[in-house]
PDB file of N, CA and C in Angstrom:
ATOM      1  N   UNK A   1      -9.796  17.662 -18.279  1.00  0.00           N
ATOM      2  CA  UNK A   1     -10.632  16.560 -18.732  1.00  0.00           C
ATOM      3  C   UNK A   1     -12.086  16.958 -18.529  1.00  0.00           C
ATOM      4  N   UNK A   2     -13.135  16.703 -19.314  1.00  0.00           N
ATOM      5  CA  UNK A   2     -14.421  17.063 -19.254  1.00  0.00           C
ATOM      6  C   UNK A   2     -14.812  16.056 -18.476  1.00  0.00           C
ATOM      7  N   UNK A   3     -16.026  16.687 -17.934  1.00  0.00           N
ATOM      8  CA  UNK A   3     -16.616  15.818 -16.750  1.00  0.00           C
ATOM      9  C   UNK A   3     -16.948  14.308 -17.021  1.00  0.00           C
ATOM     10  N   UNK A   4     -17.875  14.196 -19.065  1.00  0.00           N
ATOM     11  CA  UNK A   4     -17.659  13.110 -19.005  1.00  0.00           C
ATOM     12  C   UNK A   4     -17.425  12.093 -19.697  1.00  0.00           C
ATOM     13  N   UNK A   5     -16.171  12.649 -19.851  1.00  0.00           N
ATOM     14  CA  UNK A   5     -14.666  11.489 -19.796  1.00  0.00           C
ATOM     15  C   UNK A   5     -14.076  11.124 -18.566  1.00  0.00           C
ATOM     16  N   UNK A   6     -14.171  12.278 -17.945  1.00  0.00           N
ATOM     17  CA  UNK A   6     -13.782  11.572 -16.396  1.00  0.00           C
ATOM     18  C   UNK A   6     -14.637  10.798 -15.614  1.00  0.00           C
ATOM     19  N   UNK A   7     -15.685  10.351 -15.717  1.00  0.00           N
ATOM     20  CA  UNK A   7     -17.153   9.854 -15.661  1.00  0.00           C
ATOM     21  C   UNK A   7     -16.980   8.448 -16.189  1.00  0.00           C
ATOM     22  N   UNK A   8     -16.545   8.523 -17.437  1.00  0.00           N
ATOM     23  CA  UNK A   8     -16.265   7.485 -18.528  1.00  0.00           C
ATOM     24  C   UNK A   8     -14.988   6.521 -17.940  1.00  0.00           C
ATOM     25  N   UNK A   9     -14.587   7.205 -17.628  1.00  0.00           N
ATOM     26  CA  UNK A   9     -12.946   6.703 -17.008  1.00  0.00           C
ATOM     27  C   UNK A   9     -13.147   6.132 -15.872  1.00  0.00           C
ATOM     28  N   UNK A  10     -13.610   6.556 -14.923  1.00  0.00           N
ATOM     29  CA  UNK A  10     -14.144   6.526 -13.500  1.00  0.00           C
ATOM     30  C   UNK A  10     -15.175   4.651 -13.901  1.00  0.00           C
ATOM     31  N   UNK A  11     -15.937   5.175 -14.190  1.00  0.00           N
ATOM     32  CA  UNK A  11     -16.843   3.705 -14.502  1.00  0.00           C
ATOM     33  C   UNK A  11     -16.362   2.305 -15.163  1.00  0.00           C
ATOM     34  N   UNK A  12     -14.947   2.544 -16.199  1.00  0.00           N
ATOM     35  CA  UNK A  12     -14.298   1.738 -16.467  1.00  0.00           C
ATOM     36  C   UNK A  12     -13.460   1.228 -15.337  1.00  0.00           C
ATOM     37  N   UNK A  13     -12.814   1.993 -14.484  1.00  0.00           N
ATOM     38  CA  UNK A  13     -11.888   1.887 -13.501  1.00  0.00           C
ATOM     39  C   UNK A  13     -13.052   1.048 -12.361  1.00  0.00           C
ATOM     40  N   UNK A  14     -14.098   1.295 -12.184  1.00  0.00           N
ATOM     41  CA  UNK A  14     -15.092   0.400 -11.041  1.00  0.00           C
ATOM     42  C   UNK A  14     -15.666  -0.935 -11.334  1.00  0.00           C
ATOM     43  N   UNK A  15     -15.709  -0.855 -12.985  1.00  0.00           N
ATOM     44  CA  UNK A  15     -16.304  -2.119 -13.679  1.00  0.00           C
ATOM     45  C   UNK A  15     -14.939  -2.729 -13.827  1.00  0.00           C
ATOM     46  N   UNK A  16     -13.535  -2.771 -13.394  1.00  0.00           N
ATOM     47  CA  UNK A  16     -12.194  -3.677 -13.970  1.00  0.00           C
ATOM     48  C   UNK A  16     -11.586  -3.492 -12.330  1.00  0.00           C
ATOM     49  N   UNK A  17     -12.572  -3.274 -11.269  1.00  0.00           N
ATOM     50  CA  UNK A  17     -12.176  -3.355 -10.034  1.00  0.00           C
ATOM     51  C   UNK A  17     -11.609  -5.384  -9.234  1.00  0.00           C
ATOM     52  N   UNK A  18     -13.378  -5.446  -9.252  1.00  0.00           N
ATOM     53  CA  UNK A  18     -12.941  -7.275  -8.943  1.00  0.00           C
ATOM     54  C   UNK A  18     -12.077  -7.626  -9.509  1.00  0.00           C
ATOM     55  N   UNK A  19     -11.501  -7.333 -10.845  1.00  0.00           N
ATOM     56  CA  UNK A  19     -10.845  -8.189 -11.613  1.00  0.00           C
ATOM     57  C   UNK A  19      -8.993  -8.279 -10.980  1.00  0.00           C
ATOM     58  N   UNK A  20      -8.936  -6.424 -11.074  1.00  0.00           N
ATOM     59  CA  UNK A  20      -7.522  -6.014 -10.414  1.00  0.00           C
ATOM     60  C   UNK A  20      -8.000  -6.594  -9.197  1.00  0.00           C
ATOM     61  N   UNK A  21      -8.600  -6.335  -8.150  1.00  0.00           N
ATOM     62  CA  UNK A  21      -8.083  -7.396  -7.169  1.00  0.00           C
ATOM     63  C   UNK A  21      -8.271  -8.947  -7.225  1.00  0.00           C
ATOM     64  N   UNK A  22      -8.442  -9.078  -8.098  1.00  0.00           N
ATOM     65  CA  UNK A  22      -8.329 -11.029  -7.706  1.00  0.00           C
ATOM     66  C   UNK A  22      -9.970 -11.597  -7.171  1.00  0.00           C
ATOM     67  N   UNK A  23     -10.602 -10.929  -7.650  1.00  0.00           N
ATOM     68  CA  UNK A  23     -12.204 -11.741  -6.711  1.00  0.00           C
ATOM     69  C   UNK A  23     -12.429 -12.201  -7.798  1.00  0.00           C
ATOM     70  N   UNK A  24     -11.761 -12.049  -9.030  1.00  0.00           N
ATOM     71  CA  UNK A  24     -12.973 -12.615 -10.689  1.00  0.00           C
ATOM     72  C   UNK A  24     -11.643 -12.476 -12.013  1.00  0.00           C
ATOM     73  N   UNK A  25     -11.858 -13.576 -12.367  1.00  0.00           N
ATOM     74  CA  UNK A  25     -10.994 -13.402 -13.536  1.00  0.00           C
ATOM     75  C   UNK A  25     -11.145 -12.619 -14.888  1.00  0.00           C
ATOM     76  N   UNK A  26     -12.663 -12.452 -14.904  1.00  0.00           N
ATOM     77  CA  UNK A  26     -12.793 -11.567 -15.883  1.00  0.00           C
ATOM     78  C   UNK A  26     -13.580 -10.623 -15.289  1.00  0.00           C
ATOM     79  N   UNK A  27     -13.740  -9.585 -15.437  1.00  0.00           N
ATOM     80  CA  UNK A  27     -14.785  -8.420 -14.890  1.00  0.00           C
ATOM     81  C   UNK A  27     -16.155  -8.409 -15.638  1.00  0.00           C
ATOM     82  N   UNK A  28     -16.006  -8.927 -16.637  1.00  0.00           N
ATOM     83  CA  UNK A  28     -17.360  -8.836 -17.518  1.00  0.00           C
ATOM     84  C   UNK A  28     -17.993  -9.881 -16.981  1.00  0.00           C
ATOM     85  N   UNK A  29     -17.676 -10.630 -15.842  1.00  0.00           N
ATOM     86  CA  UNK A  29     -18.673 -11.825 -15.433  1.00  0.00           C
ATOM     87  C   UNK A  29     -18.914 -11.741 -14.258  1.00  0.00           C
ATOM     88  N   UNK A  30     -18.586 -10.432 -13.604  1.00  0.00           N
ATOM     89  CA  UNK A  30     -18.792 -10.036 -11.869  1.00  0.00           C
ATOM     90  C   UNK A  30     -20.764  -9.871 -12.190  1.00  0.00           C
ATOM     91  N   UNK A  31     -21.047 -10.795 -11.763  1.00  0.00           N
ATOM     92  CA  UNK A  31     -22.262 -10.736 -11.051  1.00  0.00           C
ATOM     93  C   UNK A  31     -23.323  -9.188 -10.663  1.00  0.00           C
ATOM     94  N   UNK A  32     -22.331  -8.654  -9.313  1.00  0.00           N
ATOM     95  CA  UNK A  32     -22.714  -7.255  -8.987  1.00  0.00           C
ATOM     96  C   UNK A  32     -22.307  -5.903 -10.003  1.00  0.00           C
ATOM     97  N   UNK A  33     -22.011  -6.649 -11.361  1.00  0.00           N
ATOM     98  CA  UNK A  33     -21.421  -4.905 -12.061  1.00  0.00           C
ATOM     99  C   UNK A  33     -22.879  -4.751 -12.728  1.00  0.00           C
ATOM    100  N   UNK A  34     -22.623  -3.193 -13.310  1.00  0.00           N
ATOM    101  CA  UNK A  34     -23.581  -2.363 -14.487  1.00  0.00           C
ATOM    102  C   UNK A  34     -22.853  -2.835 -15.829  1.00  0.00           C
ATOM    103  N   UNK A  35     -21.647  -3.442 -15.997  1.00  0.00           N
ATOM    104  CA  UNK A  35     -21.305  -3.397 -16.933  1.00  0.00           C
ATOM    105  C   UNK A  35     -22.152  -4.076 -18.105  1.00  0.00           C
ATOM    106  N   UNK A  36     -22.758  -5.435 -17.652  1.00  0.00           N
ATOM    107  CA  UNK A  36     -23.764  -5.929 -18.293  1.00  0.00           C
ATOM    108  C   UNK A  36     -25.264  -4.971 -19.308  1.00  0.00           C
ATOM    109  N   UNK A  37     -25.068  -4.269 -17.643  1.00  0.00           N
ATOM    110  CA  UNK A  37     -26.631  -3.160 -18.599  1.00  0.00           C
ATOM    111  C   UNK A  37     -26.106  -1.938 -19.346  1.00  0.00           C
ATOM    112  N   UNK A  38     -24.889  -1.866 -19.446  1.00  0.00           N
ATOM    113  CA  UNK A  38     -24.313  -0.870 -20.248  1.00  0.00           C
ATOM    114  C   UNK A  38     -23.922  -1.180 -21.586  1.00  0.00           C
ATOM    115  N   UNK A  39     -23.884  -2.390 -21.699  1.00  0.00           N
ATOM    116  CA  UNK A  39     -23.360  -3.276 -22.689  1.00  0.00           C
ATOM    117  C   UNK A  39     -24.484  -3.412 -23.466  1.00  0.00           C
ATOM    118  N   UNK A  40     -25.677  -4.480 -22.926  1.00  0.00           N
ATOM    119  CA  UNK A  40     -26.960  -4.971 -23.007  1.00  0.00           C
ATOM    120  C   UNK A  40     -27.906  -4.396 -23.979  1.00  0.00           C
ATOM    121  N   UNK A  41     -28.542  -4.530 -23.983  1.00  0.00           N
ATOM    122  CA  UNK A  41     -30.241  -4.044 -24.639  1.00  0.00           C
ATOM    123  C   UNK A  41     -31.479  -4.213 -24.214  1.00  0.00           C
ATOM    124  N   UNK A  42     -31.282  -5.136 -22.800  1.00  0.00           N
ATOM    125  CA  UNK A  42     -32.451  -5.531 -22.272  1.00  0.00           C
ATOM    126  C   UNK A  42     -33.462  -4.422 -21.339  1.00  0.00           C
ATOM    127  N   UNK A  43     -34.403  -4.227 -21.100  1.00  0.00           N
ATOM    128  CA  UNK A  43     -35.131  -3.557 -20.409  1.00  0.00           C
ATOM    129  C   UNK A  43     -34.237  -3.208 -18.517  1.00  0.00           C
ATOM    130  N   UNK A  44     -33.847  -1.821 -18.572  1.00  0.00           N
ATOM    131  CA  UNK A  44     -33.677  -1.110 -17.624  1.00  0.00           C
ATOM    132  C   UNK A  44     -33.941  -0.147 -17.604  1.00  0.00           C
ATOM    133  N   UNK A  45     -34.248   0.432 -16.219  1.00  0.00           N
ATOM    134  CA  UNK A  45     -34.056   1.385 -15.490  1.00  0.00           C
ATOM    135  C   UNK A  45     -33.139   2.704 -15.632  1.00  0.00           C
ATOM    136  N   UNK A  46     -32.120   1.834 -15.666  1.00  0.00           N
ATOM    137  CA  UNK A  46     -31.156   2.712 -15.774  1.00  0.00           C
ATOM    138  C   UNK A  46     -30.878   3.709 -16.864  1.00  0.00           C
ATOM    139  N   UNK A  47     -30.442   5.255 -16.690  1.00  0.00           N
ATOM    140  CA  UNK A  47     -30.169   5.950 -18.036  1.00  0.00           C
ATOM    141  C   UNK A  47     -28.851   5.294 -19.154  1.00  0.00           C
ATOM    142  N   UNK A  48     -29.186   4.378 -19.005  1.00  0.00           N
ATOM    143  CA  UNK A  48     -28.173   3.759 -20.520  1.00  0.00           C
ATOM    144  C   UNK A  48     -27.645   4.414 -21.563  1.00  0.00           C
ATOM    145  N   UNK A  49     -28.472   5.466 -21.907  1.00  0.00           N
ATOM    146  CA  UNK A  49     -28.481   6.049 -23.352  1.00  0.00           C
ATOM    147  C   UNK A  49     -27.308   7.674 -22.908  1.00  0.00           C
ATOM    148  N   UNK A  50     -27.118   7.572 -21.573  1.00  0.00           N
ATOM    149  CA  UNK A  50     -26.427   8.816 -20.924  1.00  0.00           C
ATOM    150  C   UNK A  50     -25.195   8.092 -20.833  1.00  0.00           C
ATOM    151  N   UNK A  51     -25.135   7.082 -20.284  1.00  0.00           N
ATOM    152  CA  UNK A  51     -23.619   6.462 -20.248  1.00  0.00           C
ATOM    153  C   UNK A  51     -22.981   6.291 -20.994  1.00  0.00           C
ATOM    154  N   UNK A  52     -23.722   5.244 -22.478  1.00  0.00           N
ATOM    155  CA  UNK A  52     -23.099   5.381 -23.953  1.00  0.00           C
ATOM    156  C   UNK A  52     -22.638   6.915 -24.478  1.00  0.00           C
ATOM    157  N   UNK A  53     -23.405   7.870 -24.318  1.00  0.00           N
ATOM    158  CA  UNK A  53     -22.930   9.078 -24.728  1.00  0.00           C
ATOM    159  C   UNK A  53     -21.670   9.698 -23.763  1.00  0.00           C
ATOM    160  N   UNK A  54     -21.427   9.393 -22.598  1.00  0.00           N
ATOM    161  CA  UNK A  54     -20.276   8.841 -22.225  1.00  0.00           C
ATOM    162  C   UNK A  54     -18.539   9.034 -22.877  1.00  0.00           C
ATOM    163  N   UNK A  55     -18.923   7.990 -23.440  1.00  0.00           N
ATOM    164  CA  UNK A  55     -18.174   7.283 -24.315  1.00  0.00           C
ATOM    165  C   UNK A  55     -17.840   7.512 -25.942  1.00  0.00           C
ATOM    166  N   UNK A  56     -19.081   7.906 -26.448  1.00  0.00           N
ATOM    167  CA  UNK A  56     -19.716   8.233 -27.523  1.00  0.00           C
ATOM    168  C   UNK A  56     -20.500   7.075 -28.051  1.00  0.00           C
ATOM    169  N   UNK A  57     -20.742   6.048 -28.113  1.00  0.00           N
ATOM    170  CA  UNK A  57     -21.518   5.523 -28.268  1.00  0.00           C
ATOM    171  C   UNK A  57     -21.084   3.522 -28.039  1.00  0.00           C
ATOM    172  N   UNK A  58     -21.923   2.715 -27.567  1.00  0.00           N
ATOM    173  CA  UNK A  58     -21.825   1.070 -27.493  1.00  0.00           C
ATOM    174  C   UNK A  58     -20.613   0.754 -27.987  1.00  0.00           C
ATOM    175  N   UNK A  59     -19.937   0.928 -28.961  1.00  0.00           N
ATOM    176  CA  UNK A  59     -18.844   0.330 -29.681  1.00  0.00           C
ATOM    177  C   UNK A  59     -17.626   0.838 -28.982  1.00  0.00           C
ATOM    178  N   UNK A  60     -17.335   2.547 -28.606  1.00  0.00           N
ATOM    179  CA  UNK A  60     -16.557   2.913 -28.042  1.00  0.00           C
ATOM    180  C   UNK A  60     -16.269   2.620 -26.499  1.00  0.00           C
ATOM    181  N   UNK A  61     -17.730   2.238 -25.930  1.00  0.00           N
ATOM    182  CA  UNK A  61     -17.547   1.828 -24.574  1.00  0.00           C
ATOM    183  C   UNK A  61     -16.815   0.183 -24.135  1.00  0.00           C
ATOM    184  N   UNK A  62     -17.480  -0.454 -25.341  1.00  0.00           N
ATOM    185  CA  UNK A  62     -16.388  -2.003 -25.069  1.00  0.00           C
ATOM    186  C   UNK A  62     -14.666  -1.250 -25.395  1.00  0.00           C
ATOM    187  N   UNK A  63     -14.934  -0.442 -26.373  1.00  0.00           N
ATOM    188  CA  UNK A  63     -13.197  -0.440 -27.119  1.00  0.00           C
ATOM    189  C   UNK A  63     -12.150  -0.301 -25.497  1.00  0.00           C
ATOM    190  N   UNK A  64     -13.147   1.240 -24.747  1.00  0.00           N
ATOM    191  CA  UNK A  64     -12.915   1.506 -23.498  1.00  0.00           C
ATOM    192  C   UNK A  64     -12.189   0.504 -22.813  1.00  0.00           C
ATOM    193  N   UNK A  65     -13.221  -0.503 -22.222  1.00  0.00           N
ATOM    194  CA  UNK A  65     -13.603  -1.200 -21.645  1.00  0.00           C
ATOM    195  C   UNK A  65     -12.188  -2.760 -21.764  1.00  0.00           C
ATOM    196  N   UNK A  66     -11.693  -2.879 -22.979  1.00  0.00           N
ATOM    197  CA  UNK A  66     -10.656  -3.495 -23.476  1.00  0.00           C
ATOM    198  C   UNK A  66      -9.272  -3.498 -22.921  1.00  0.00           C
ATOM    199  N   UNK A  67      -9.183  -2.412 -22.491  1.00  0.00           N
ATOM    200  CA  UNK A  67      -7.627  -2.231 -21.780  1.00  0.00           C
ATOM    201  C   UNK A  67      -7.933  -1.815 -20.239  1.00  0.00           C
ATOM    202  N   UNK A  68      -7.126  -2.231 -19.900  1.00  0.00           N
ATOM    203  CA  UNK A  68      -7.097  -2.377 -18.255  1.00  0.00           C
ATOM    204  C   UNK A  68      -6.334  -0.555 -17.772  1.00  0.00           C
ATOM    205  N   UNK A  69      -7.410   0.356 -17.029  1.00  0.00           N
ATOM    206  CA  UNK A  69      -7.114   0.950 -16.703  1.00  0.00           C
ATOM    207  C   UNK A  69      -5.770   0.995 -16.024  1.00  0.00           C
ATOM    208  N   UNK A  70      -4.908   2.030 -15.721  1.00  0.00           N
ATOM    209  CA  UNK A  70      -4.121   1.865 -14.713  1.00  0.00           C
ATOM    210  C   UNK A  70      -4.392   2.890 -13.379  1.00  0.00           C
ATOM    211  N   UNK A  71      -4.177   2.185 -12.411  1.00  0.00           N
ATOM    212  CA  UNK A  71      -4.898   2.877 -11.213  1.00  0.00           C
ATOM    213  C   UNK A  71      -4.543   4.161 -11.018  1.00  0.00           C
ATOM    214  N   UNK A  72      -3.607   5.036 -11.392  1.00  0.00           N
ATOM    215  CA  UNK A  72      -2.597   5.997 -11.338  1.00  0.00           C
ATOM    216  C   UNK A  72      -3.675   7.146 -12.293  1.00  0.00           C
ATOM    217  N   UNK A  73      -4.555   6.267 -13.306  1.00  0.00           N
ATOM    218  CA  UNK A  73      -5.086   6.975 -14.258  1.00  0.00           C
ATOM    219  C   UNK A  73      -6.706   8.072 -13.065  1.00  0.00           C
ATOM    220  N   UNK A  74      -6.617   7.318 -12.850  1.00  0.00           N
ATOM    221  CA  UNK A  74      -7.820   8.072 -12.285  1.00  0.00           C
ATOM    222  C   UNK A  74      -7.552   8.285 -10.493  1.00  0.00           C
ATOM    223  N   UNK A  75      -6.838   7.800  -9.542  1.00  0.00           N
ATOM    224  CA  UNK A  75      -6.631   8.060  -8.349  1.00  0.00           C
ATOM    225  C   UNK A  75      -6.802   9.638  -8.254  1.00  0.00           C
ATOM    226  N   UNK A  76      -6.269  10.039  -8.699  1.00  0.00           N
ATOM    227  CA  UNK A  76      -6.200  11.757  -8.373  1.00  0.00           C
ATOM    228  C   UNK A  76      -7.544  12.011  -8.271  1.00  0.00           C
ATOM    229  N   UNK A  77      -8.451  11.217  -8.691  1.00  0.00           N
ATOM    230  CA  UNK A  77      -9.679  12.076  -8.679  1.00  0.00           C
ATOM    231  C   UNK A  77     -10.812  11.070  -7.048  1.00  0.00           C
ATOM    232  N   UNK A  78     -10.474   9.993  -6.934  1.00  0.00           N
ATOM    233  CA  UNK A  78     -10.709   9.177  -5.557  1.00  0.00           C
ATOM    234  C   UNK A  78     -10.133   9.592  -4.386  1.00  0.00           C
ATOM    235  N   UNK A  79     -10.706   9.811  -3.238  1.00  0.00           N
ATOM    236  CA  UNK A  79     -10.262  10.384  -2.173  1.00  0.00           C
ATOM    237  C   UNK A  79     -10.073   9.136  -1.367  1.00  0.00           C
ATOM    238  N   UNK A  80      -8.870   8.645  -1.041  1.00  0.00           N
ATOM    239  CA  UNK A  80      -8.498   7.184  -0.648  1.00  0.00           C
ATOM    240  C   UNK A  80      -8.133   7.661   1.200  1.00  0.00           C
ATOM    241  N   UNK A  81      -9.303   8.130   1.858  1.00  0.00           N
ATOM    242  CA  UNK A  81      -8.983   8.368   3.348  1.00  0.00           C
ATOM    243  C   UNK A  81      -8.988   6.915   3.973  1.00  0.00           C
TER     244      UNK A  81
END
């Protein structure tokens, strides 16, 4: 897997975190995510335009973003000490 797709994967799996555990019914309304400014258009900071490429571009990152990772998908790469 290229670094970033696994990057891509990784950030979907952190932004659909609250949700798998039960703190938020939807993840797109957790308060503390990036998912908003990744989504967004509003004035940040953040390299935005690196994350979409990501993905390949805004449209592919919601498509992403649509199905609920499964934790199995990316563990191998989290060091769960």
């Amino acid at each position: 897997m290229t670094e970033s797709r696994y990057f891509a994967r990784l950030l979907v799996y952190i932004h659909q975190n609250p949700q798998r555990h039960g703190l938020i019914d939807d993840y797109r309304h957790w308060p503390y995510s990036s998912y908003g400014v990744f989504t967004g258009d509003g004035v940040t900071f953040v390299k935005r335009d690196v994350v979409r490429e990501w993905f390949g571009d805004v449209g592919e990152l919601l498509d992403a973003h649509q199905a609920m990772l499964d934790v199995d998908d990316v563990r191998r790469f989290v060091d769960e000490d």
